[in-house]
C-alpha atoms as a PDB file:
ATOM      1  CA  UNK A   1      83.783 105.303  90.907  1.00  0.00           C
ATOM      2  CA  UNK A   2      81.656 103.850  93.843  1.00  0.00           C
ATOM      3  CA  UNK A   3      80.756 100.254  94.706  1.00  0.00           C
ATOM      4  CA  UNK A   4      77.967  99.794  97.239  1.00  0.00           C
ATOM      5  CA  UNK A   5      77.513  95.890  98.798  1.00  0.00           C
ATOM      6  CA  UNK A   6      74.949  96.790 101.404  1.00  0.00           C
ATOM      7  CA  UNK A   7      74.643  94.378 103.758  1.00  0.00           C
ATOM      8  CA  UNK A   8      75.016  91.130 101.964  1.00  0.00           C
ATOM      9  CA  UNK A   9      78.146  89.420 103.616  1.00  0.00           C
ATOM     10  CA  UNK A  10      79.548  87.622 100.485  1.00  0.00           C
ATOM     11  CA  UNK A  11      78.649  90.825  98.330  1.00  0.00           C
ATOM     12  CA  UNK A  12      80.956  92.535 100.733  1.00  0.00           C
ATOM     13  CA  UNK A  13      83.227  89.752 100.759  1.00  0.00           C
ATOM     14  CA  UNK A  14      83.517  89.503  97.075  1.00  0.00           C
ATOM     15  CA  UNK A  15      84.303  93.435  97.086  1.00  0.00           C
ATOM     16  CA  UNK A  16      86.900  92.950  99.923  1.00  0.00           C
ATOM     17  CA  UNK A  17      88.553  90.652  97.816  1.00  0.00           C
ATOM     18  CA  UNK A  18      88.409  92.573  94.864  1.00  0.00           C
ATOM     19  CA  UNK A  19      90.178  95.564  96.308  1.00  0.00           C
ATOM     20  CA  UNK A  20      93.048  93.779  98.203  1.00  0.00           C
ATOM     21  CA  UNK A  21      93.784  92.457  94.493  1.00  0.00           C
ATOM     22  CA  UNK A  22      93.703  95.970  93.006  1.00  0.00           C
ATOM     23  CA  UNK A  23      95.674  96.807  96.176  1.00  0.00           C
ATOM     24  CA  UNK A  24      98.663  94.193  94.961  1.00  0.00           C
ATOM     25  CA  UNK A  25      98.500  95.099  91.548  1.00  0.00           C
ATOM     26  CA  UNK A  26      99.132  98.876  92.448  1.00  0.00           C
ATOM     27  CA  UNK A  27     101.946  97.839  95.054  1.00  0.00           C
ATOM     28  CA  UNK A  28     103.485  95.686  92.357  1.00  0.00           C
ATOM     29  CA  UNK A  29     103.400  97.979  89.511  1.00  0.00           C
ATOM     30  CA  UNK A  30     103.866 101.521  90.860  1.00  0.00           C
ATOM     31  CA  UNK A  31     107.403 101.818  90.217  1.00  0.00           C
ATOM     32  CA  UNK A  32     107.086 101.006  86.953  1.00  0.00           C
ATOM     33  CA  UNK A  33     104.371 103.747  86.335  1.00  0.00           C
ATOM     34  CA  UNK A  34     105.960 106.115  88.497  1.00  0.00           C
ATOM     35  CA  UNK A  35     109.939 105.368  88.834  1.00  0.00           C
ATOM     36  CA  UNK A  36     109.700 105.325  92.510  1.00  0.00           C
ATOM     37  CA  UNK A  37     107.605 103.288  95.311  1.00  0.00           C
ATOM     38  CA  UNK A  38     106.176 106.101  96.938  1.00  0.00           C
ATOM     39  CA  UNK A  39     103.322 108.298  95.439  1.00  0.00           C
ATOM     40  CA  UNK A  40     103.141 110.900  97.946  1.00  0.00           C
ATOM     41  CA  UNK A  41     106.781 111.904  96.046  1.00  0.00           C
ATOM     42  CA  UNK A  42     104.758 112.984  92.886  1.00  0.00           C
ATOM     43  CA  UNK A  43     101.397 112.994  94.517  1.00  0.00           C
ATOM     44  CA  UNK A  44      97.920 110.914  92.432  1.00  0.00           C
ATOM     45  CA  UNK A  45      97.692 111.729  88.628  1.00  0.00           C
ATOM     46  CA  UNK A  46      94.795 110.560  86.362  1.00  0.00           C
ATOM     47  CA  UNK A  47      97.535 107.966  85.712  1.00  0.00           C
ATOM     48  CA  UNK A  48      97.882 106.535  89.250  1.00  0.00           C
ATOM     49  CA  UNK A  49      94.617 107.947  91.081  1.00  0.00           C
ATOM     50  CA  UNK A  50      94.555 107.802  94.547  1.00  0.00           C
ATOM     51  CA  UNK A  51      92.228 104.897  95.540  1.00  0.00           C
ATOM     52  CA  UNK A  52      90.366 105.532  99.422  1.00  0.00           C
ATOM     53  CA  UNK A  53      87.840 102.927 100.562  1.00  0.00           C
ATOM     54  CA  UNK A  54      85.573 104.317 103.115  1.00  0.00           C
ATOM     55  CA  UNK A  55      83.596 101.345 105.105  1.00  0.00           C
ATOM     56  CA  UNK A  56      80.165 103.000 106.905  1.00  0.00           C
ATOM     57  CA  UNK A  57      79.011 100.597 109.211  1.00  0.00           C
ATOM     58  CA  UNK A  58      82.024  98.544 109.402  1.00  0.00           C
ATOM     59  CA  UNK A  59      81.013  96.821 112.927  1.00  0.00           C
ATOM     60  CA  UNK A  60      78.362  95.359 110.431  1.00  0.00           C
ATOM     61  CA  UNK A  61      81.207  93.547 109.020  1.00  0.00           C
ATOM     62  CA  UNK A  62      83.745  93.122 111.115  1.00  0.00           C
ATOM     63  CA  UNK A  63      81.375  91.715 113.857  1.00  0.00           C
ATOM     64  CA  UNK A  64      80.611  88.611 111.631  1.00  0.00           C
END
């Protein structure tokens, strides 16, 4: 999966937002997917993939 907000600020913002949601969701569910609170003990599985966001140009952001 890939999600691309250019360089609209409230794009960004919006996807931000998004993933710091998905972010608490994970961190309040894993142990009930996995039966512990750390992933790196069974490693990602196509039922908890491993989730990496990768910012290019994040002074573009972060300046603002």
């Amino acid at each position: 999966m890939f999600a691309f907000c250019g360089d609209d600020f409230d794009e960004a913002n919006a996807l931000f937002k998004r993933l710091v949601e998905l972010r608490k969701r994970r961190s309040a569910t894993i142990h009930d997917v996995l039966g512990m609170k750390n992933i790196w003990h069974v490693g990602p599985s196509p039922e908890w993939p491993l989730t990496v966001l990768i910012i290019d140009e994040a002074h573009t952001y972060f300046r603002e």
